[in-house]
PDB file of N, CA and C in Angstrom:
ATOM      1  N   UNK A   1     191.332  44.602  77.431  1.00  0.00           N
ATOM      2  CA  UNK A   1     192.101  43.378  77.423  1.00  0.00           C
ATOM      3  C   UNK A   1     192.909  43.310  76.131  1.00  0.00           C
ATOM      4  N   UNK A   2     194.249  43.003  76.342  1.00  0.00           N
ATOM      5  CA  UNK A   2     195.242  43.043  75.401  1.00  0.00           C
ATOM      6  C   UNK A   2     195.127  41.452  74.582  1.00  0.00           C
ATOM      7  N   UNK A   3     195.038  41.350  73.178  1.00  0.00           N
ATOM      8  CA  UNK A   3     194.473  40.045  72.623  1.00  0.00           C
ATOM      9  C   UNK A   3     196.494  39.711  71.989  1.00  0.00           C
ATOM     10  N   UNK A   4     197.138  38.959  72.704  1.00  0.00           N
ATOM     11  CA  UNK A   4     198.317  38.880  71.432  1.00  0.00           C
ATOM     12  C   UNK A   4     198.145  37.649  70.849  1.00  0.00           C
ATOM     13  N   UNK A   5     198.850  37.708  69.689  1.00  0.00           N
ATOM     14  CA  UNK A   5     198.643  36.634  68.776  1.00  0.00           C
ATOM     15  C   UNK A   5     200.218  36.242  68.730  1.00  0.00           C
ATOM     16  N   UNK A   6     200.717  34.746  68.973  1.00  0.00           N
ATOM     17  CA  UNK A   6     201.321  34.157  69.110  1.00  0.00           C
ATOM     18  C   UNK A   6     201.802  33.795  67.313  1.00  0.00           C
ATOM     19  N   UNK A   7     202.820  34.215  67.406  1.00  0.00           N
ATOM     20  CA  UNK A   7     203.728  34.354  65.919  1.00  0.00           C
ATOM     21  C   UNK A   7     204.996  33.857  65.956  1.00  0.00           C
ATOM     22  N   UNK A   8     205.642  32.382  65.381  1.00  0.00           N
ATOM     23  CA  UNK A   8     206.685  32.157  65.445  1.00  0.00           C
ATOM     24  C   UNK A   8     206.836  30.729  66.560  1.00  0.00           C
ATOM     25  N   UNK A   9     208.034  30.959  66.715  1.00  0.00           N
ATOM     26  CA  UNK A   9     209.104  29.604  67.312  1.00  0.00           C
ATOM     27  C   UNK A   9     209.209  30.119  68.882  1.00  0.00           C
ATOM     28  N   UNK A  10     208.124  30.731  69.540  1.00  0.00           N
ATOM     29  CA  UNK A  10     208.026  31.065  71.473  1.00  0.00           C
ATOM     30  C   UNK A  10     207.587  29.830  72.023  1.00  0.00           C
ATOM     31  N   UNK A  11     208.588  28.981  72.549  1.00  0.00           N
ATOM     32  CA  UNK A  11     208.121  28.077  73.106  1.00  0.00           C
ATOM     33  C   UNK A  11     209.047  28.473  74.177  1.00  0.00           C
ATOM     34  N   UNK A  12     209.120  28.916  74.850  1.00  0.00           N
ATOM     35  CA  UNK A  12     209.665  29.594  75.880  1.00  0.00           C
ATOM     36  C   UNK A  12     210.635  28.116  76.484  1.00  0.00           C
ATOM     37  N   UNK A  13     210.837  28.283  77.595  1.00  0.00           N
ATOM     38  CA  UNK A  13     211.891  27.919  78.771  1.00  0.00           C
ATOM     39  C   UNK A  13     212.451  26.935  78.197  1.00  0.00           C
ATOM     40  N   UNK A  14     211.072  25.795  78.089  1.00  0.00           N
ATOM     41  CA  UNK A  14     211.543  24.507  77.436  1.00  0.00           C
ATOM     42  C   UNK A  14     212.161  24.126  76.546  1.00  0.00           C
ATOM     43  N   UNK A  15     212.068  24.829  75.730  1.00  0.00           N
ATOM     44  CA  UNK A  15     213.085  24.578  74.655  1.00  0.00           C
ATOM     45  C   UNK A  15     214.707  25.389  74.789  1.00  0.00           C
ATOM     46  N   UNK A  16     214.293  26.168  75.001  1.00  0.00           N
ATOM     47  CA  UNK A  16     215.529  26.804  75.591  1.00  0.00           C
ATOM     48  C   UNK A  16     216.295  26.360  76.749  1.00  0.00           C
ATOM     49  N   UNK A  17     215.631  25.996  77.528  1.00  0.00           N
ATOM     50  CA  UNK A  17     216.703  24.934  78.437  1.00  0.00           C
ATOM     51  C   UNK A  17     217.047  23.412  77.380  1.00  0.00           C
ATOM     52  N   UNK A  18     215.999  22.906  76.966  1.00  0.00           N
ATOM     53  CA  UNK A  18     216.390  21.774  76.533  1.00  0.00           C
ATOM     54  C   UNK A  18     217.865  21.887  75.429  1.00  0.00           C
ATOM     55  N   UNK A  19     217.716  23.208  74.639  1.00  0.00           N
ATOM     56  CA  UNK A  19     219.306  23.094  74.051  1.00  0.00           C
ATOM     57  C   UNK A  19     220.040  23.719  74.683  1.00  0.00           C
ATOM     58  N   UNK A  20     220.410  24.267  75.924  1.00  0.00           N
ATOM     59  CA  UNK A  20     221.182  23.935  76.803  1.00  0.00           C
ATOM     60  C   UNK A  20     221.887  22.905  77.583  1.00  0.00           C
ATOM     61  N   UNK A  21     220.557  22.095  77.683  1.00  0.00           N
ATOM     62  CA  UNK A  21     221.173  20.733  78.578  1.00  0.00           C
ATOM     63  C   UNK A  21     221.772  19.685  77.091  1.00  0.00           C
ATOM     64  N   UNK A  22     221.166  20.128  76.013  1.00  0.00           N
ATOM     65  CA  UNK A  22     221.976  18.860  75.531  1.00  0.00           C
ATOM     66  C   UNK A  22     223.207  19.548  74.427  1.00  0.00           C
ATOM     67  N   UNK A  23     223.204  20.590  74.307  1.00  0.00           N
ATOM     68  CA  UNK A  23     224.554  21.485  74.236  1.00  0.00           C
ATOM     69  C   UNK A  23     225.562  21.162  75.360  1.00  0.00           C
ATOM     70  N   UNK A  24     225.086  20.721  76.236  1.00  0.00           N
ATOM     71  CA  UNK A  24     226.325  20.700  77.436  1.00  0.00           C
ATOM     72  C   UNK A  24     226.870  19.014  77.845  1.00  0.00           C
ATOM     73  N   UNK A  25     225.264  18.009  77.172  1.00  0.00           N
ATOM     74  CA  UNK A  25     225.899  16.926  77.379  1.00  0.00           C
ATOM     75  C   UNK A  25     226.540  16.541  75.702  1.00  0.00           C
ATOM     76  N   UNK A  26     226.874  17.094  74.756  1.00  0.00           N
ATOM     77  CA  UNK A  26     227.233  17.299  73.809  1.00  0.00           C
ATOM     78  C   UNK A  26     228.831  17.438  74.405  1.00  0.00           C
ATOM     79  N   UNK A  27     229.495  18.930  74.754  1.00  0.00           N
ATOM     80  CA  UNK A  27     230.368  18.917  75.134  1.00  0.00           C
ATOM     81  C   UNK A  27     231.051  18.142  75.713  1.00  0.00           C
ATOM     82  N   UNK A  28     230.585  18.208  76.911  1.00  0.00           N
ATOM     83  CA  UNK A  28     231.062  16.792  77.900  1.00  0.00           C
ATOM     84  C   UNK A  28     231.590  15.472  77.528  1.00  0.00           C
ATOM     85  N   UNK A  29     230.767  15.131  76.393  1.00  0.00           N
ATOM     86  CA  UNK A  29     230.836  14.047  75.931  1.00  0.00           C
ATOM     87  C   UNK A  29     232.293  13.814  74.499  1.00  0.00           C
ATOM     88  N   UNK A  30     232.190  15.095  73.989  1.00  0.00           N
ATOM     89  CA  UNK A  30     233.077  15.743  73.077  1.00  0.00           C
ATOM     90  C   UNK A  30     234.330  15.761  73.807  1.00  0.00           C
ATOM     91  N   UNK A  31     234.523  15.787  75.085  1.00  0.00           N
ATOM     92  CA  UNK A  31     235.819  16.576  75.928  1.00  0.00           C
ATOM     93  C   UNK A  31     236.584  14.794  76.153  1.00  0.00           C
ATOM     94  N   UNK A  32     235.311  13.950  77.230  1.00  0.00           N
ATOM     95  CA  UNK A  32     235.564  12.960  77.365  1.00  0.00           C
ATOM     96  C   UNK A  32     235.937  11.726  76.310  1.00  0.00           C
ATOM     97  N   UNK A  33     235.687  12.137  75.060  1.00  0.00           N
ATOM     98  CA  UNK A  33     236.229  11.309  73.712  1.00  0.00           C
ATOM     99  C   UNK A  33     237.319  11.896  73.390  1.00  0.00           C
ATOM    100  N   UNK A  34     237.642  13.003  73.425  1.00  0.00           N
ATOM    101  CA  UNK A  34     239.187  13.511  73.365  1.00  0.00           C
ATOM    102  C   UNK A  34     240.014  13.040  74.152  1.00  0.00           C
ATOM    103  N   UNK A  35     239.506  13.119  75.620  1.00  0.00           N
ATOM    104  CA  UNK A  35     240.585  12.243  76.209  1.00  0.00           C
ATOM    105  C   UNK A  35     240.597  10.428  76.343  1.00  0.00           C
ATOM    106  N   UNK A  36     239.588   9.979  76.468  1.00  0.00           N
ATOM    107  CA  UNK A  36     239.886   9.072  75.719  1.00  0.00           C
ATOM    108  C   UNK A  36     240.734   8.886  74.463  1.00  0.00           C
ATOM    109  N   UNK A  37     240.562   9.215  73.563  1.00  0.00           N
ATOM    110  CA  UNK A  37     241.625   8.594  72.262  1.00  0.00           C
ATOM    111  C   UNK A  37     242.776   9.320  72.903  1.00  0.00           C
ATOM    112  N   UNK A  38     243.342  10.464  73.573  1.00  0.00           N
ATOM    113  CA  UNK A  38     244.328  10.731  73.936  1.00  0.00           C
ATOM    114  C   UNK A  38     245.257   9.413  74.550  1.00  0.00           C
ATOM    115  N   UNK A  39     244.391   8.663  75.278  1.00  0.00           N
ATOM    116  CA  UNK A  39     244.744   7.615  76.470  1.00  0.00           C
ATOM    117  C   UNK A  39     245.119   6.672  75.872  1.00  0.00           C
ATOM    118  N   UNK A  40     244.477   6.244  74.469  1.00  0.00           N
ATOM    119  CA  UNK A  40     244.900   5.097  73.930  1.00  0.00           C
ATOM    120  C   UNK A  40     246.457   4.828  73.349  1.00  0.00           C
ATOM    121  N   UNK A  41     246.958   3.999  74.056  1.00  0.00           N
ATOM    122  CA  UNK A  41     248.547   3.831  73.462  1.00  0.00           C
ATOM    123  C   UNK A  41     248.513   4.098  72.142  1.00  0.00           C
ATOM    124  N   UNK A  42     248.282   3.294  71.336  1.00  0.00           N
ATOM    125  CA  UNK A  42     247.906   3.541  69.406  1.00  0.00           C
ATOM    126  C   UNK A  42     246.666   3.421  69.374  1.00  0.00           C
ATOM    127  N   UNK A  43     246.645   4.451  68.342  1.00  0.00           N
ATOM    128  CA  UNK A  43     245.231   4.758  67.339  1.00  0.00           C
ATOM    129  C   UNK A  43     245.274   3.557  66.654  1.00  0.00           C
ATOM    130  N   UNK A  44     245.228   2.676  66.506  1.00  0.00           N
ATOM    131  CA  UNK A  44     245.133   1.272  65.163  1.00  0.00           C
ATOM    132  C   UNK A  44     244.221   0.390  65.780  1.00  0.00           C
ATOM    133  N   UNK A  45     243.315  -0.130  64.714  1.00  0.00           N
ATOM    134  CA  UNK A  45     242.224  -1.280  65.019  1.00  0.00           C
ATOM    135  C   UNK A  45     241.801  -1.759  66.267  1.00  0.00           C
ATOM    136  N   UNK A  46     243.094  -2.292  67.030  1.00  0.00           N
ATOM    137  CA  UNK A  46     242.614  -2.967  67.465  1.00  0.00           C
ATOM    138  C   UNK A  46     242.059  -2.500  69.138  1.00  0.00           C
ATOM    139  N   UNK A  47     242.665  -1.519  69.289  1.00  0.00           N
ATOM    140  CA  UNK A  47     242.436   0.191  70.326  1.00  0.00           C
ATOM    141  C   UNK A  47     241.582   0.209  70.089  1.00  0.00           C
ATOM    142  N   UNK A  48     240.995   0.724  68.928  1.00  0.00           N
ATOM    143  CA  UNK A  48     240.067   1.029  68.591  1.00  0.00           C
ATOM    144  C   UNK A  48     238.641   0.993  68.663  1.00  0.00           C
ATOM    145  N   UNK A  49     238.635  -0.974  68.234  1.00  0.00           N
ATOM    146  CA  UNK A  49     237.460  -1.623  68.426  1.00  0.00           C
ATOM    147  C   UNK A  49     237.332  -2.220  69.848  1.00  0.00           C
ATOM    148  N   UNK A  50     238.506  -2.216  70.959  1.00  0.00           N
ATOM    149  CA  UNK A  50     238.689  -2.425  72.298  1.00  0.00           C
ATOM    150  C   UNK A  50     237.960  -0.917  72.841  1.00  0.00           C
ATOM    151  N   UNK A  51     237.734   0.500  72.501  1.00  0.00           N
ATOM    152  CA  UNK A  51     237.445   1.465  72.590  1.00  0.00           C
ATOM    153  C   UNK A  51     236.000   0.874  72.776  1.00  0.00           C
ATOM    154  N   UNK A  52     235.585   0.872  71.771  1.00  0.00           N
ATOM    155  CA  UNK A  52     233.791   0.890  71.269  1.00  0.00           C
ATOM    156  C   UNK A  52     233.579  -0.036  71.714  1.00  0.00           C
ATOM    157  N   UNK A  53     233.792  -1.102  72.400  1.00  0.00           N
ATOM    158  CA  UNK A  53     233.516  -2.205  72.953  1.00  0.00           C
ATOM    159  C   UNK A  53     233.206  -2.722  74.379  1.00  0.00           C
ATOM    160  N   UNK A  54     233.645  -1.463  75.271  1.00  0.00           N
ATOM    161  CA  UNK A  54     233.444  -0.786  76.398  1.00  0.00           C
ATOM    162  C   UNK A  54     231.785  -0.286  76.282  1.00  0.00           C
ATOM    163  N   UNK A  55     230.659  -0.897  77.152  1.00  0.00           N
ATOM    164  CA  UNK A  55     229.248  -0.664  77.614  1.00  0.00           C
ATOM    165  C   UNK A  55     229.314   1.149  77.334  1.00  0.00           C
ATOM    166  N   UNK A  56     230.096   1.344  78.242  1.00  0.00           N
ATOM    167  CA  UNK A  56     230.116   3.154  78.590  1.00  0.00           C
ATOM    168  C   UNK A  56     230.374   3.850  77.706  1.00  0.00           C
ATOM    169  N   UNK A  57     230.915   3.049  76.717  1.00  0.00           N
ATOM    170  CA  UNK A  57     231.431   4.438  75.309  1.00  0.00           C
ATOM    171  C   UNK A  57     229.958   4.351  74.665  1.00  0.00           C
ATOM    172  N   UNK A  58     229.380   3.120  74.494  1.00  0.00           N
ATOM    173  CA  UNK A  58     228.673   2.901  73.585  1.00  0.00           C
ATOM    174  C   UNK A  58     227.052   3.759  73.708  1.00  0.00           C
ATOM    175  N   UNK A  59     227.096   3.545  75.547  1.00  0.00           N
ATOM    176  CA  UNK A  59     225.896   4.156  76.000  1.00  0.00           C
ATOM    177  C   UNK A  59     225.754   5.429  75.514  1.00  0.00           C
ATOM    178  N   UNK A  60     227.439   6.260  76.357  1.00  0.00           N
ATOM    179  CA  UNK A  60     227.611   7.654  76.273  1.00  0.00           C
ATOM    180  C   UNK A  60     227.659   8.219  74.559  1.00  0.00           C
ATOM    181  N   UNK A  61     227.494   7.440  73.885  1.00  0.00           N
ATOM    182  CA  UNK A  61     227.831   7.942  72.499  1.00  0.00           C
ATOM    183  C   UNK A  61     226.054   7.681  71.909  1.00  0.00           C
ATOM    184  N   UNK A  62     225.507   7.171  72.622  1.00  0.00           N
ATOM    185  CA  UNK A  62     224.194   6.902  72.311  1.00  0.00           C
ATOM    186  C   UNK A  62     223.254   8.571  72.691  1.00  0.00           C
ATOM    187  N   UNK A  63     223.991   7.989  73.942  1.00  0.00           N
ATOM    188  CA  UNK A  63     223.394   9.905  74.489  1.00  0.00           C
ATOM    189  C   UNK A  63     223.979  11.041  73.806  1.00  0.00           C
ATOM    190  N   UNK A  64     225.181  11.360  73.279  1.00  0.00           N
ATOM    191  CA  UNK A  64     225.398  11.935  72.382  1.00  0.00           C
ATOM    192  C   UNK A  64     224.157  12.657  71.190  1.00  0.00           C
ATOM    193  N   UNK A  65     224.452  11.395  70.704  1.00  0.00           N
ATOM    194  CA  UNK A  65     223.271  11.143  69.213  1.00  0.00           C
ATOM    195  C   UNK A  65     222.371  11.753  69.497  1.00  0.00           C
ATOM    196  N   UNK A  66     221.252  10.834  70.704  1.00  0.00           N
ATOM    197  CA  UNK A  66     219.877  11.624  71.106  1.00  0.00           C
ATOM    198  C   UNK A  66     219.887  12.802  71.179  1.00  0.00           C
ATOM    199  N   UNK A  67     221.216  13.658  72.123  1.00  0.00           N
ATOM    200  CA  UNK A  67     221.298  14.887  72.809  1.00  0.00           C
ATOM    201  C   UNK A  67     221.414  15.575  70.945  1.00  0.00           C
ATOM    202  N   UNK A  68     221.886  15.328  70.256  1.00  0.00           N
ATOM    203  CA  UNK A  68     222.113  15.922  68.751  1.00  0.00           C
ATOM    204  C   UNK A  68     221.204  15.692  67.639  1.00  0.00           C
ATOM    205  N   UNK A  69     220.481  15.013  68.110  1.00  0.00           N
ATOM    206  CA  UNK A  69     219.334  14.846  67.067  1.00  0.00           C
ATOM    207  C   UNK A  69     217.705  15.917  67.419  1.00  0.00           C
ATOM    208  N   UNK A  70     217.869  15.907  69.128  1.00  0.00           N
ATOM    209  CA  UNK A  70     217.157  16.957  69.910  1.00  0.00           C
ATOM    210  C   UNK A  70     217.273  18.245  69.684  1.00  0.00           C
ATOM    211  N   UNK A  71     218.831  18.307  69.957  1.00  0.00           N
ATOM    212  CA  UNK A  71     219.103  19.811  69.564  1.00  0.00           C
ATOM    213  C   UNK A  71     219.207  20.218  68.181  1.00  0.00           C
ATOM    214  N   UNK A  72     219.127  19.279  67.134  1.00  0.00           N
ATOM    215  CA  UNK A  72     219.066  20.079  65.681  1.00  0.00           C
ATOM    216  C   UNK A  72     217.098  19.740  65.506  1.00  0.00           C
ATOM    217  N   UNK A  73     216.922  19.191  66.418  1.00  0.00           N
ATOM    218  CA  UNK A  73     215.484  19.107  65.670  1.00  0.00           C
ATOM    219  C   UNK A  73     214.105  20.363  66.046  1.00  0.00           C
ATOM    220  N   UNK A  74     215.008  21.092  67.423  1.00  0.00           N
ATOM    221  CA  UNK A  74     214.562  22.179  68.122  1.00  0.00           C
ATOM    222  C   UNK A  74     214.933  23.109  67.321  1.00  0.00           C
ATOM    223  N   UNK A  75     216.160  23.668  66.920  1.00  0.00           N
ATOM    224  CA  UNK A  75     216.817  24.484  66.039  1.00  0.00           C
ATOM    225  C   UNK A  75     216.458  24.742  64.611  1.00  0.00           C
ATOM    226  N   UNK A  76     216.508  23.228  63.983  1.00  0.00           N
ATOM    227  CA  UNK A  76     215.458  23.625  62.797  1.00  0.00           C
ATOM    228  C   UNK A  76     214.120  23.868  62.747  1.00  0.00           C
ATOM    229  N   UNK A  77     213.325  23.447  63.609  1.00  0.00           N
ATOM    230  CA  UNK A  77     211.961  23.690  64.096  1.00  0.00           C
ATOM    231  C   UNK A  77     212.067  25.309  64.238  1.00  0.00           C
ATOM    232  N   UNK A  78     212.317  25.652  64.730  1.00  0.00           N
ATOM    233  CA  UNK A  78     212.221  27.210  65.142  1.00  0.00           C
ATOM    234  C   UNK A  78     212.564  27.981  64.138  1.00  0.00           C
ATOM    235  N   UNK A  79     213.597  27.461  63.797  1.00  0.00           N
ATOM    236  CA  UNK A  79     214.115  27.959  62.003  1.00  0.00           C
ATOM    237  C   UNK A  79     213.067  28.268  61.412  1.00  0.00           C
ATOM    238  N   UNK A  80     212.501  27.040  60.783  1.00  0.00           N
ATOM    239  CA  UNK A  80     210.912  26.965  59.908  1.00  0.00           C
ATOM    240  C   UNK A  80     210.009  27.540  60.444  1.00  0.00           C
ATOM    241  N   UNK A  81     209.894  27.540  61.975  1.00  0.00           N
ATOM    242  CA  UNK A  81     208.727  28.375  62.314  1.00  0.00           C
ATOM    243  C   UNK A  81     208.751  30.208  62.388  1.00  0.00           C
ATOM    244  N   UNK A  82     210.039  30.650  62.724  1.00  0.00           N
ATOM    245  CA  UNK A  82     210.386  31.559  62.438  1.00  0.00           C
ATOM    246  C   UNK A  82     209.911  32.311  60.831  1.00  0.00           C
ATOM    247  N   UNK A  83     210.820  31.313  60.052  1.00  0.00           N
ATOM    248  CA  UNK A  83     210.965  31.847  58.619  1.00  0.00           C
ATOM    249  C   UNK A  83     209.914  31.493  57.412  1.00  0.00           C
ATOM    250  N   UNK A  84     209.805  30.125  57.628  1.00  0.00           N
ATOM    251  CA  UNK A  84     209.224  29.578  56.870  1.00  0.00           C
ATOM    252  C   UNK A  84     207.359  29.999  56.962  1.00  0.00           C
ATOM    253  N   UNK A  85     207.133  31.047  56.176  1.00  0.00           N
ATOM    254  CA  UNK A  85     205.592  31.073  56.745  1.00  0.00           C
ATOM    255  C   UNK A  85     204.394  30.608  55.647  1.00  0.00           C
ATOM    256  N   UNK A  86     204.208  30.296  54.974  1.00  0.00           N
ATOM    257  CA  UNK A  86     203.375  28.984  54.148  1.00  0.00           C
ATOM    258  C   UNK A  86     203.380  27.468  54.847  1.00  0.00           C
ATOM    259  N   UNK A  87     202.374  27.602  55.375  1.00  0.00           N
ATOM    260  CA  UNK A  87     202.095  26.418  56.229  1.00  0.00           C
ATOM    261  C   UNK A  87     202.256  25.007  55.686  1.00  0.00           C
ATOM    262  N   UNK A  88     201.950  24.800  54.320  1.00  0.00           N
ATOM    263  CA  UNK A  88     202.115  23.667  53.688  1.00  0.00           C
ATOM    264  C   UNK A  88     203.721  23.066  53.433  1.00  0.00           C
ATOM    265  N   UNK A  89     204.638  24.255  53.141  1.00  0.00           N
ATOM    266  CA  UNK A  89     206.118  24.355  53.251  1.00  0.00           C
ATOM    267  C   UNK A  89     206.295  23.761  54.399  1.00  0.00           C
ATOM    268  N   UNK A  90     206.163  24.179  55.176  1.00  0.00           N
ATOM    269  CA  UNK A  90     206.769  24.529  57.003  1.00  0.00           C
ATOM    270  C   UNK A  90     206.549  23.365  57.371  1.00  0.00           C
ATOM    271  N   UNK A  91     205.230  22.820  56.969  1.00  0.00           N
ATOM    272  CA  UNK A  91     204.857  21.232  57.501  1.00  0.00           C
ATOM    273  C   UNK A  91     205.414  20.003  56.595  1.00  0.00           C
ATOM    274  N   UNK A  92     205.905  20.160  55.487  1.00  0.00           N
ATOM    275  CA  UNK A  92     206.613  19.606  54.395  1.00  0.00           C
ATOM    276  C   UNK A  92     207.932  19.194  55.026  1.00  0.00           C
ATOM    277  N   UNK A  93     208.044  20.406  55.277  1.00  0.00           N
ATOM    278  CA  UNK A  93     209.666  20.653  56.035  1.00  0.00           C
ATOM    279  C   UNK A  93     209.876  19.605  57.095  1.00  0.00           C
ATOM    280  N   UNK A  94     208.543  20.134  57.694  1.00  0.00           N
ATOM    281  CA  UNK A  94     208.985  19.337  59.273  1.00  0.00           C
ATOM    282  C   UNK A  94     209.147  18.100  59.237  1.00  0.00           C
ATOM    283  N   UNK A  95     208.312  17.624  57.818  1.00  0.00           N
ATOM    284  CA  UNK A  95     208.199  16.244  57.703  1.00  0.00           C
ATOM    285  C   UNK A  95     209.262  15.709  57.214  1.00  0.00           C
ATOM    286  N   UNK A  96     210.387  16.192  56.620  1.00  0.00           N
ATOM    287  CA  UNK A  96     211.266  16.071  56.103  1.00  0.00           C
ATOM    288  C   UNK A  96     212.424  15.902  56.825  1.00  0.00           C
ATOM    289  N   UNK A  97     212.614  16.870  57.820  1.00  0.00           N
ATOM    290  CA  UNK A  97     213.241  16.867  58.956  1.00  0.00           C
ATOM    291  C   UNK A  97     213.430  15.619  59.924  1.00  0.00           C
ATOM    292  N   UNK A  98     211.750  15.711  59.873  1.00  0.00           N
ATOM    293  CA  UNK A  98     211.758  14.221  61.227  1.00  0.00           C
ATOM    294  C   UNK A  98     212.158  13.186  60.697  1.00  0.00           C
ATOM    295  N   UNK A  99     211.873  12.749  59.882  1.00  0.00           N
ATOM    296  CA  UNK A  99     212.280  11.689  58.683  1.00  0.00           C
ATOM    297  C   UNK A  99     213.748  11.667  58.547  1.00  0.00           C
ATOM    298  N   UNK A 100     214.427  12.713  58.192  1.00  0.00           N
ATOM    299  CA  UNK A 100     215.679  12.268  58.292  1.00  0.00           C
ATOM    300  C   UNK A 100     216.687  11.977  59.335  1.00  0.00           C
ATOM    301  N   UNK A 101     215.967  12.712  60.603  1.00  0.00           N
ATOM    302  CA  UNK A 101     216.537  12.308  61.895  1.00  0.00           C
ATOM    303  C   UNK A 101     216.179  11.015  62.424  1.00  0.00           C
ATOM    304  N   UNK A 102     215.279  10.603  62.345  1.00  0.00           N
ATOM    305  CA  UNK A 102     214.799   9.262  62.578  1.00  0.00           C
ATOM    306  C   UNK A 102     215.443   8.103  61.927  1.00  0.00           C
ATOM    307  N   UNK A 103     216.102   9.092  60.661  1.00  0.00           N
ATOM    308  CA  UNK A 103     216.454   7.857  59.559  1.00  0.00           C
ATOM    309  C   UNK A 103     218.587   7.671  60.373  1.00  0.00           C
ATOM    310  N   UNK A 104     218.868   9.225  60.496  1.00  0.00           N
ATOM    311  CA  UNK A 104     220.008   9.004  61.512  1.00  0.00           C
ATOM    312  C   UNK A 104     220.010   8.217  62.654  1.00  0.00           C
ATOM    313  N   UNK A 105     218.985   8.547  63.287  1.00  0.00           N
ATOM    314  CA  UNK A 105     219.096   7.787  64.656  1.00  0.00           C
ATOM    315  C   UNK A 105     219.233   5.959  64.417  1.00  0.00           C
ATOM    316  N   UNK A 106     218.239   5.383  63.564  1.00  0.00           N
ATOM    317  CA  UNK A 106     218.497   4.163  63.084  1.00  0.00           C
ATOM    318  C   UNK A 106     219.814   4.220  62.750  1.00  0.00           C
ATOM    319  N   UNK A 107     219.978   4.732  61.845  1.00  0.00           N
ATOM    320  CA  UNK A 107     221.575   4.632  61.434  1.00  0.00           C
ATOM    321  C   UNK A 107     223.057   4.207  62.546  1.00  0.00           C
ATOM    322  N   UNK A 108     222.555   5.416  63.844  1.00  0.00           N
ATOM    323  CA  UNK A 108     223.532   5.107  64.835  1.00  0.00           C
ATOM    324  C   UNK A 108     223.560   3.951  65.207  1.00  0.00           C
ATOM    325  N   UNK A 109     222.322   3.736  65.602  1.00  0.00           N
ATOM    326  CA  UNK A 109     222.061   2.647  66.620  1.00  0.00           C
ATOM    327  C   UNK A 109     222.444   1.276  65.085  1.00  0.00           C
ATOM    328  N   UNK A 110     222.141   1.069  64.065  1.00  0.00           N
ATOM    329  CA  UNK A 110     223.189   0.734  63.212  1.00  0.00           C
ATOM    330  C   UNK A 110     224.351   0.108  63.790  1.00  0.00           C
ATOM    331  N   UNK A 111     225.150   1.214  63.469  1.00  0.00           N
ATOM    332  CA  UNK A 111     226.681   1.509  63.380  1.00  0.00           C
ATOM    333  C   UNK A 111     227.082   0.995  65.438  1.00  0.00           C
ATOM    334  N   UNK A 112     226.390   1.368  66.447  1.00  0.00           N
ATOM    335  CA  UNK A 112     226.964   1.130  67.509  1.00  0.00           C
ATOM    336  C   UNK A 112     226.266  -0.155  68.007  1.00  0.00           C
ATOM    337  N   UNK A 113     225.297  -0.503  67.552  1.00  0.00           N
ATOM    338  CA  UNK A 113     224.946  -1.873  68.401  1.00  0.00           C
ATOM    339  C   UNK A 113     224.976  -3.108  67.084  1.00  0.00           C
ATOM    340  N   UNK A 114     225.331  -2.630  65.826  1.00  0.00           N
ATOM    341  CA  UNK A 114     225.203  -4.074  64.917  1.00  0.00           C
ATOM    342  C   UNK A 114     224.089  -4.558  64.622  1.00  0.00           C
ATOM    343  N   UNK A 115     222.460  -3.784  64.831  1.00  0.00           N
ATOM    344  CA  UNK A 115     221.568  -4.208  64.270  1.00  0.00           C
ATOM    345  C   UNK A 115     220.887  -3.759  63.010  1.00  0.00           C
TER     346      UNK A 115
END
């Protein structure tokens, strides 16, 4: 019986699909804000805040965020687990990591809902 020892950032499918799917609702979302501001007669204020003021931008820009806070938090995870091999580091790290994404995500939700 073959014994392997599990070394590194193999979290197989799941993660690997998961930055796929939010690599793609990333794009999507990237394509559809281009054309949007394309659409807007003028870029000035008041477009602007008529833009962000729309339910659907606000949602879709919410999903954005999540989809980007997922995919860098998979990416650096694997990073550290990959590279980083002193466990006390790696878990330092992670803690550091989550913390500051958490501290973004407040931030968005901030900046798009006014709380």
């Amino acid at each position: 019986m073959v014994k392997r020892e599990v070394v590194g950032a193999h979290y197989g499918l799941r993660d690997w699909l998961a930055q796929r799917v939010t690599a793609v609702v990333m794009t999507v979302y990237t394509l559809l804000f281009l054309v949007a501001l394309a659409s807007l007669p003028q870029l000035d204020y008041a477009h602007w805040k008529a833009l962000w003021a729309l339910p659907v931008m606000r949602y879709a820009t919410v999903l954005f965020a999540l989809s980007l806070l997922l995919h860098a938090w998979i990416g650096v995870r694997n990073i550290f687990m990959d590279y980083i091999k002193p466990t006390g580091l790696r878990l330092t790290l992670h803690a550091v990591v989550i913390l500051t994404l958490v501290w973004y995500a407040a931030w968005a939700a901030q900046i798009l809902w006014g709380i």
